[in-house]
N, C-alpha and C. Protein backbone atom coordinates (compact mmCIF):
# COMPACT_ATOMS: atom_id res chain seq x y z
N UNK A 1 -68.78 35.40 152.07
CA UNK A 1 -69.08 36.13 150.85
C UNK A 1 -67.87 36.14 149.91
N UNK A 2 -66.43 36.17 150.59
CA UNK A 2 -65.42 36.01 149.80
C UNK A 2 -65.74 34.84 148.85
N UNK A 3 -66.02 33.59 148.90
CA UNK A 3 -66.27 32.59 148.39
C UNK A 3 -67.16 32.63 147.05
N UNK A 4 -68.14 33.40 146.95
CA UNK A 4 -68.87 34.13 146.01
C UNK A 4 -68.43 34.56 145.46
N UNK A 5 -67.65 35.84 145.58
CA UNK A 5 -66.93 36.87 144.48
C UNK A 5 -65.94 35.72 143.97
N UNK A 6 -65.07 34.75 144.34
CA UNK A 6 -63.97 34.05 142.96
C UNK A 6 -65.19 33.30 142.97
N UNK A 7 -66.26 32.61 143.26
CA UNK A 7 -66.96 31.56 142.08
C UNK A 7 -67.60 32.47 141.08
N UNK A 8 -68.54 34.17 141.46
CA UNK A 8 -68.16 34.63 140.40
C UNK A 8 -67.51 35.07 139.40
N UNK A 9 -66.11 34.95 140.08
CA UNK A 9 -65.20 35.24 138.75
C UNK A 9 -64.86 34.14 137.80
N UNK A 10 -64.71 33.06 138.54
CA UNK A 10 -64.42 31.64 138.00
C UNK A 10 -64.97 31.57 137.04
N UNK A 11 -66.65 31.47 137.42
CA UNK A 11 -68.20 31.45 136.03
C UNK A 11 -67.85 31.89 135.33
N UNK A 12 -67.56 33.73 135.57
CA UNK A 12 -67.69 34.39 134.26
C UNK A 12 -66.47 33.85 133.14
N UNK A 13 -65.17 33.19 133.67
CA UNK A 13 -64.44 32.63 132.47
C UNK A 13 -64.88 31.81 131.84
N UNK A 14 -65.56 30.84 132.80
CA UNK A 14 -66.00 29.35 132.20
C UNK A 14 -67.00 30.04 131.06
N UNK A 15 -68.12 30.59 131.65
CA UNK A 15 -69.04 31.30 130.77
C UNK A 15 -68.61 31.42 129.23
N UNK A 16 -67.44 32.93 129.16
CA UNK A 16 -66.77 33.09 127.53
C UNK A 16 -66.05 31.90 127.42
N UNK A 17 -65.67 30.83 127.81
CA UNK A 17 -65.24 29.71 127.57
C UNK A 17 -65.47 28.77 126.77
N UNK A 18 -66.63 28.70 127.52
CA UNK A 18 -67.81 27.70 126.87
C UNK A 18 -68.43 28.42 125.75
N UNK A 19 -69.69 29.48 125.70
CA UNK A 19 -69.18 30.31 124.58
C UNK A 19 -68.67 30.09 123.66
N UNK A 20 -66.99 30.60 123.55
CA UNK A 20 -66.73 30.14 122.35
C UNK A 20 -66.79 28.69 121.69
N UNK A 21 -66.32 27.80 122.32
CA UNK A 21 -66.71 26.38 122.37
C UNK A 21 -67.82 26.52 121.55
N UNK A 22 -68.78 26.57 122.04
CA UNK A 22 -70.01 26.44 122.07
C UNK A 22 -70.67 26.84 120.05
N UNK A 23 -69.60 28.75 120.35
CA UNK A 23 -69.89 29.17 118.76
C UNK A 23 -69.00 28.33 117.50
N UNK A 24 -68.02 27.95 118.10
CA UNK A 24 -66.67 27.45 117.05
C UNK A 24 -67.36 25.81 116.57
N UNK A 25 -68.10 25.36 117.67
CA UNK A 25 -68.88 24.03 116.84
C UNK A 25 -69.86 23.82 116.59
N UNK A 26 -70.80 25.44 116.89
CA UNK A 26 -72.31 25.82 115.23
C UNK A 26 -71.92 26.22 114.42
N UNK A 27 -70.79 26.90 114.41
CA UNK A 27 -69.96 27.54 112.95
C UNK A 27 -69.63 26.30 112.10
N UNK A 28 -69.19 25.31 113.24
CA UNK A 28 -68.96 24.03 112.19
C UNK A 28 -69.38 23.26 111.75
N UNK A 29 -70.70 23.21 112.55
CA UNK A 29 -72.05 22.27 111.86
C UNK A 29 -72.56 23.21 110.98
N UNK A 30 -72.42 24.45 110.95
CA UNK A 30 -72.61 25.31 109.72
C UNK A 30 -72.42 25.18 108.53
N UNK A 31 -71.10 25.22 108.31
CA UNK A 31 -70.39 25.12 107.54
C UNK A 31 -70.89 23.78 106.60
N UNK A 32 -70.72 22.50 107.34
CA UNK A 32 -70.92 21.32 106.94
C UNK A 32 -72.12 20.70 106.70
N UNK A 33 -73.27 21.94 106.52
CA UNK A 33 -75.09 21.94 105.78
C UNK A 33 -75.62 21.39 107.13
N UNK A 34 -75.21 21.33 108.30
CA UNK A 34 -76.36 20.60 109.38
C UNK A 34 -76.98 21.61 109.60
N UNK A 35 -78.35 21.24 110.14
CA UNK A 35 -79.36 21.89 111.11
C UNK A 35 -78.98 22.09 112.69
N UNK A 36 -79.51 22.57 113.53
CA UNK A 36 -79.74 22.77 114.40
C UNK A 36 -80.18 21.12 114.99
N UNK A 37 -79.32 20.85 115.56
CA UNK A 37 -79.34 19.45 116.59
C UNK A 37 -79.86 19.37 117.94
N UNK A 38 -80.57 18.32 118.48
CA UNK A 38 -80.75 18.35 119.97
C UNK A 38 -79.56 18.66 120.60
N UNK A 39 -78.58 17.75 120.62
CA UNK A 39 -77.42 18.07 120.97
C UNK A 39 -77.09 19.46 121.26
N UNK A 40 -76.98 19.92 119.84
CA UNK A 40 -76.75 21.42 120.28
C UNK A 40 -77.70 22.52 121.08
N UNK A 41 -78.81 22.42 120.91
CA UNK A 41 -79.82 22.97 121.70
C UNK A 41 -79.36 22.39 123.14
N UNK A 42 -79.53 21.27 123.65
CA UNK A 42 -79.17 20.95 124.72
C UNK A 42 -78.23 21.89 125.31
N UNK A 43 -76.72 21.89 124.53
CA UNK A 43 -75.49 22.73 124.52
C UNK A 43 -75.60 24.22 125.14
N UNK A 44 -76.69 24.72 124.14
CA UNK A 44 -76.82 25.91 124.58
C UNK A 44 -77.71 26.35 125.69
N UNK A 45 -78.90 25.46 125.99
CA UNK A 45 -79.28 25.17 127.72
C UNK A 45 -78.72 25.46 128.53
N UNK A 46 -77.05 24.28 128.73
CA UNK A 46 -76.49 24.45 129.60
C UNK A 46 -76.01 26.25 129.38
N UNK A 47 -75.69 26.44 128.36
CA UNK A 47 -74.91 27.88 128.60
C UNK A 47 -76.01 29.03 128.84
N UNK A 48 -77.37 28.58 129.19
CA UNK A 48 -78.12 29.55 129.39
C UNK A 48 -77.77 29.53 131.19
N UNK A 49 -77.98 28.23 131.39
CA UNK A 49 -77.93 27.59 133.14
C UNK A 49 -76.78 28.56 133.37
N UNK A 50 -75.77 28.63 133.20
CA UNK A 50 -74.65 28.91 133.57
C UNK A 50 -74.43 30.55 133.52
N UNK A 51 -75.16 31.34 132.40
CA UNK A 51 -75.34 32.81 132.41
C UNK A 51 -76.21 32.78 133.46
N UNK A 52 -77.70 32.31 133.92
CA UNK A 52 -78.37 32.32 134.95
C UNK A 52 -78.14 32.38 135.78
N UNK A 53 -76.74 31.23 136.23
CA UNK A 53 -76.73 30.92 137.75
C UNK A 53 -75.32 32.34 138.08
N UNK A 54 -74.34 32.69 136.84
CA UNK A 54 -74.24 34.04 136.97
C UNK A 54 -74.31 35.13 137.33
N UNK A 55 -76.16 35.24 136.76
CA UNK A 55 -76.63 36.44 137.49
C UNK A 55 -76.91 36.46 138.70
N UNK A 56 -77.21 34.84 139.41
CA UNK A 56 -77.77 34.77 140.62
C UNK A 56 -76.58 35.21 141.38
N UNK A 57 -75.26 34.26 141.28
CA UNK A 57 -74.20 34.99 141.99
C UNK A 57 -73.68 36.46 141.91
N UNK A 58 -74.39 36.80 140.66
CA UNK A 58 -73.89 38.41 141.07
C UNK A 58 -75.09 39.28 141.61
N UNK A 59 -76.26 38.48 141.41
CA UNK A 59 -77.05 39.84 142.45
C UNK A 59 -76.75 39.26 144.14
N UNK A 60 -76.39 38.17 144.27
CA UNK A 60 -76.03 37.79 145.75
C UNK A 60 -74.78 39.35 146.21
N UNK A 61 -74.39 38.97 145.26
CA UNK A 61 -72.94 40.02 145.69
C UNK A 61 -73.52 41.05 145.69
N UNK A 62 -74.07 41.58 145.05
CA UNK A 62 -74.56 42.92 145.16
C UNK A 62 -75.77 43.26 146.15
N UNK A 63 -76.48 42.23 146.76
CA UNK A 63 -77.68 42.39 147.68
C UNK A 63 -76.85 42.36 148.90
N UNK A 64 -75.52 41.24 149.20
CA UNK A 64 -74.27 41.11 149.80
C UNK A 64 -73.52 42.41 150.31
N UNK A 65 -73.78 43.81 148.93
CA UNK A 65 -73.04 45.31 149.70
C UNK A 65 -71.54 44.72 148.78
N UNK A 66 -71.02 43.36 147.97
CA UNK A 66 -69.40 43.39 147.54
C UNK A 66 -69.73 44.13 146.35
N UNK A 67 -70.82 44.51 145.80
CA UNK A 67 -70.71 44.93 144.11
C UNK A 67 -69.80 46.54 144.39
N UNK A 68 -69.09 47.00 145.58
CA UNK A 68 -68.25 48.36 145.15
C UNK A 68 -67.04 48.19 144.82
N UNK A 69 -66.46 46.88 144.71
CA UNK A 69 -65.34 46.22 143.94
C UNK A 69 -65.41 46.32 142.23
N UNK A 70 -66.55 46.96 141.88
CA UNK A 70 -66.79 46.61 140.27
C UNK A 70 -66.33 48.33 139.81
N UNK A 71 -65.90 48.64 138.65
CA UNK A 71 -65.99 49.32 138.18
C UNK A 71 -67.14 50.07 137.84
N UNK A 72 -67.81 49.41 136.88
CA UNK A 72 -69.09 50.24 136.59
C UNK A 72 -69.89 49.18 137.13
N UNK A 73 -70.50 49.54 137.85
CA UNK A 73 -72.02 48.75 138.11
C UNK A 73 -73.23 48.37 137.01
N UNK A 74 -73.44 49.78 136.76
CA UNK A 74 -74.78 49.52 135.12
C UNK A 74 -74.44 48.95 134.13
N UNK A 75 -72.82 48.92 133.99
CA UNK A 75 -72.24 47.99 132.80
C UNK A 75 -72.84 46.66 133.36
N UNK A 76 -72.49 46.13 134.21
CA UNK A 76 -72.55 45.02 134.76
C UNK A 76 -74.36 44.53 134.71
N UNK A 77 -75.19 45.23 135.31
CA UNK A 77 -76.70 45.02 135.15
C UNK A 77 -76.97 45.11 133.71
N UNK A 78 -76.51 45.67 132.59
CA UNK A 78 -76.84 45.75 131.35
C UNK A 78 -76.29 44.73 130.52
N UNK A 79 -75.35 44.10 130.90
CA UNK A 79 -74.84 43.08 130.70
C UNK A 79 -74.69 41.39 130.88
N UNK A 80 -75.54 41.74 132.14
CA UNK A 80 -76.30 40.68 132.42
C UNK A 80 -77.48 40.36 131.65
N UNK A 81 -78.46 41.26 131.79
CA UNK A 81 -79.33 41.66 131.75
C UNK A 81 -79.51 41.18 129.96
N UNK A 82 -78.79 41.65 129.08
CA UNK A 82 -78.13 40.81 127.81
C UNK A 82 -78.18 39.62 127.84
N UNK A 83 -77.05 38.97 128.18
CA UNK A 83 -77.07 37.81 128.49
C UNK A 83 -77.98 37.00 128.61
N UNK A 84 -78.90 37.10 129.77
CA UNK A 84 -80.13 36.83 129.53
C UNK A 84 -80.81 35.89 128.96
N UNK A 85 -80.98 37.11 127.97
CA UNK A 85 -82.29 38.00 126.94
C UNK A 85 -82.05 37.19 125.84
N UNK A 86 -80.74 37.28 125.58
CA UNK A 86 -79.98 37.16 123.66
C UNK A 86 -79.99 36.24 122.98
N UNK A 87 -79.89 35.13 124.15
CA UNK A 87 -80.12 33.84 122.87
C UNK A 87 -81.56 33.28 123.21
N UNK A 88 -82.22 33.23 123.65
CA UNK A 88 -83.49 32.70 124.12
C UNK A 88 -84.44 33.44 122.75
N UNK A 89 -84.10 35.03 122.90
CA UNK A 89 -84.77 35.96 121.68
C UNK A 89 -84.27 35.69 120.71
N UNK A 90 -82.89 35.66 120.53
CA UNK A 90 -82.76 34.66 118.84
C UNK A 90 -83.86 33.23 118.47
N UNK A 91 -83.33 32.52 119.18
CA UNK A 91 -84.21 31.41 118.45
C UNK A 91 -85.50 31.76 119.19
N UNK A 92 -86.10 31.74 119.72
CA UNK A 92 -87.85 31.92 119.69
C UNK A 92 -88.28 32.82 118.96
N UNK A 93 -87.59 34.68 118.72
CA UNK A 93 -88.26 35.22 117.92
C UNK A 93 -87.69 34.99 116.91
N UNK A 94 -86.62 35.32 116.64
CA UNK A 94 -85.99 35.32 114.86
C UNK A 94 -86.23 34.22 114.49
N UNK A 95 -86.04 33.21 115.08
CA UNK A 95 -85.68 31.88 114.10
C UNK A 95 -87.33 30.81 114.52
N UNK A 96 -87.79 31.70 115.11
CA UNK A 96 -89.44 30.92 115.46
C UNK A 96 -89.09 29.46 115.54
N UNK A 97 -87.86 28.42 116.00
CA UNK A 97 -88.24 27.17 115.97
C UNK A 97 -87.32 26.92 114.83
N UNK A 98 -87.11 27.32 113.88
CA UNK A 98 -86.40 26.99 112.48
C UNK A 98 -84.82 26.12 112.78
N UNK A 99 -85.05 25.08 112.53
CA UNK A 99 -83.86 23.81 112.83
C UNK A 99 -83.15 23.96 111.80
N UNK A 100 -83.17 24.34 110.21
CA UNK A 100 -82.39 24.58 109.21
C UNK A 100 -81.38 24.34 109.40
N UNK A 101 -80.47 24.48 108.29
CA UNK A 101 -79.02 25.49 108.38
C UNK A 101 -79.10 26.57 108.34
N UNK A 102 -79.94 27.26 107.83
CA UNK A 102 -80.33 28.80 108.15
C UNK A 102 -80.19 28.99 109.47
N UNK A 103 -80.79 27.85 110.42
CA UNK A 103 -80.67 28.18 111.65
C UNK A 103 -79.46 28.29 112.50
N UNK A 104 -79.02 27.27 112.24
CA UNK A 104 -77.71 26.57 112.72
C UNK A 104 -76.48 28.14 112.05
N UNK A 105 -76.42 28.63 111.02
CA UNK A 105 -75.76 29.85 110.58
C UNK A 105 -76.43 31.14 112.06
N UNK A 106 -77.58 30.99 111.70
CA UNK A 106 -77.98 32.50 113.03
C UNK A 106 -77.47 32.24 114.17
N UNK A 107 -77.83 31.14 114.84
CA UNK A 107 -77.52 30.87 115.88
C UNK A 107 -75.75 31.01 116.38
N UNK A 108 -75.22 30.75 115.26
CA UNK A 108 -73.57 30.35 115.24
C UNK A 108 -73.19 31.45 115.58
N UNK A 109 -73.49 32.87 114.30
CA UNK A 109 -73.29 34.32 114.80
C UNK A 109 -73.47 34.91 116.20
N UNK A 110 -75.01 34.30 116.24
CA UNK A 110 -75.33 34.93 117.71
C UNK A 110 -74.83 34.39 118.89
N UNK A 111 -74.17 33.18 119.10
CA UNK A 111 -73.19 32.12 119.85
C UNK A 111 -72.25 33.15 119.91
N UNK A 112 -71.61 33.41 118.91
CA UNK A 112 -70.12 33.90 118.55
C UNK A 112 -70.33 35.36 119.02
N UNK A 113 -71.22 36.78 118.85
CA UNK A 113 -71.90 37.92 119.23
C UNK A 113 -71.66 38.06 120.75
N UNK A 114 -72.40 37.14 121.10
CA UNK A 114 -72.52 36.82 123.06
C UNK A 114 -71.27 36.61 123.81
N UNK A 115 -70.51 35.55 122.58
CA UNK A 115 -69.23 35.35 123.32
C UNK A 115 -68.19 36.89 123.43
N UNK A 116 -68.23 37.64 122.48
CA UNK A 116 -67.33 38.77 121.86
C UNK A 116 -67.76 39.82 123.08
N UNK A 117 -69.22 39.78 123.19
CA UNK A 117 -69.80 40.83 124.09
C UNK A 117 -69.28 40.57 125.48
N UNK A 118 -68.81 39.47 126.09
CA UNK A 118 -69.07 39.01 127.25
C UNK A 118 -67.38 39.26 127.54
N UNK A 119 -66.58 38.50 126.55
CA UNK A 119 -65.12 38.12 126.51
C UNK A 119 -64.68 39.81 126.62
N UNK A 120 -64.80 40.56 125.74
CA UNK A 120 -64.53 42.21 125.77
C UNK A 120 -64.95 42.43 126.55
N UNK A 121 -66.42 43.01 127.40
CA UNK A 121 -66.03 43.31 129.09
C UNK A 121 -65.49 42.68 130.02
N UNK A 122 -65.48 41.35 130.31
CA UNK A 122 -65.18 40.32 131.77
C UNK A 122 -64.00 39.45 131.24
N UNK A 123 -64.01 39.98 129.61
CA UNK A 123 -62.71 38.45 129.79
C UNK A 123 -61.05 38.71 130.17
N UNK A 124 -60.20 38.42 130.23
CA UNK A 124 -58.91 38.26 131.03
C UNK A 124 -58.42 40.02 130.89
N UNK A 125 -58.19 40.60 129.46
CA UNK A 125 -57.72 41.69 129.29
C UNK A 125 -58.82 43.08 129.68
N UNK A 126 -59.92 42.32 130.21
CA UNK A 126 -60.87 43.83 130.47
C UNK A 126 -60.21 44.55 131.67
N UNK A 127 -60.71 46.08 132.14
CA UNK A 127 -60.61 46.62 132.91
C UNK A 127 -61.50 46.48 134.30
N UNK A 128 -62.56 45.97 134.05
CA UNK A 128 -63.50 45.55 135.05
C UNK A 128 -62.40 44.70 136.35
C-alpha cells in the first residue's frame, strides 16, 4: 500500500502539471483566433484519464484504511469529486460542442480554474 500513497502523490503533481501545460497552450491557441482542435480535445482526455485514475488511487487508499494521513478528508472527496465533474460540464453543457474561439477562450479559463483549484490544495506549498 506504501507504493500507492507516493504514486498518489506523484499523479497529483503530474496532474497540476499537466494542467497548467495544458491551460498555457488554450490560452495560446486563444489568443492566436484558433478553435478548439482535436489535438487539444485529445489533450484534455488524457488529463481527464489521469484525474480519473487519481481518484481510483485515492479511493484505493482510503478503502486501504491510509486516508488518516490526510488532513481533511471531505476536502479531499470534494475535490475530487470537482475534478471530475469540471471539465466534462464545461464543454458538454456550456459550450454544447462549440469548437469556436469562443470555445477555445472558455475552455482555456476553465483549464487554467482546475489547475489553480487543484495546485492551491495539493500543489507543493499546500498544507495537505
Amino acid at each position: 500500500m506504501e507504493n500507492v500513497v507516493t504514486l498518489h502523490a506523484r499523479l497529483a503533481n503530474t496532474v497540476w502539471l499537466y494542467l497548467l501545460i495544458l491551460g498555457l497552450w488554450s490560452l495560446w491557441r486563444a489568443i492566436r483566433g484558433e478553435g478548439l482542435s482535436g489535438n487539444f480535445l485529445g489533450a484534455l482526455v488524457i488529463a481527464q484519464l489521469l484525474i480519473f485514475i487519481q481518484a481510483i488511487l485515492g479511493a484505493l487508499l482510503w478503502l486501504g484504511g491510509q486516508s488518516n494521513e490526510l488532513v481533511n478528508l471531505s476536502m479531499h472527496f470534494l475535490y475530487a469529486g470537482f475534478s471530475l465533474v469540471f471539465l466534462p460540464f464545461v464543454f458538454l453543457y456550456w459550450l454544447r460542442g462549440d469548437d469556436s474561439n469562443r470555445g477555445q477562450w472558455v475552455m482555456s479559463f476553465a483549464v487554467l480554474f482546475q489547475f489553480g483549484t487543484i495546485f492551491y490544495r495539493f500543489g507543493p506549498f499546500s498544507q495537505i
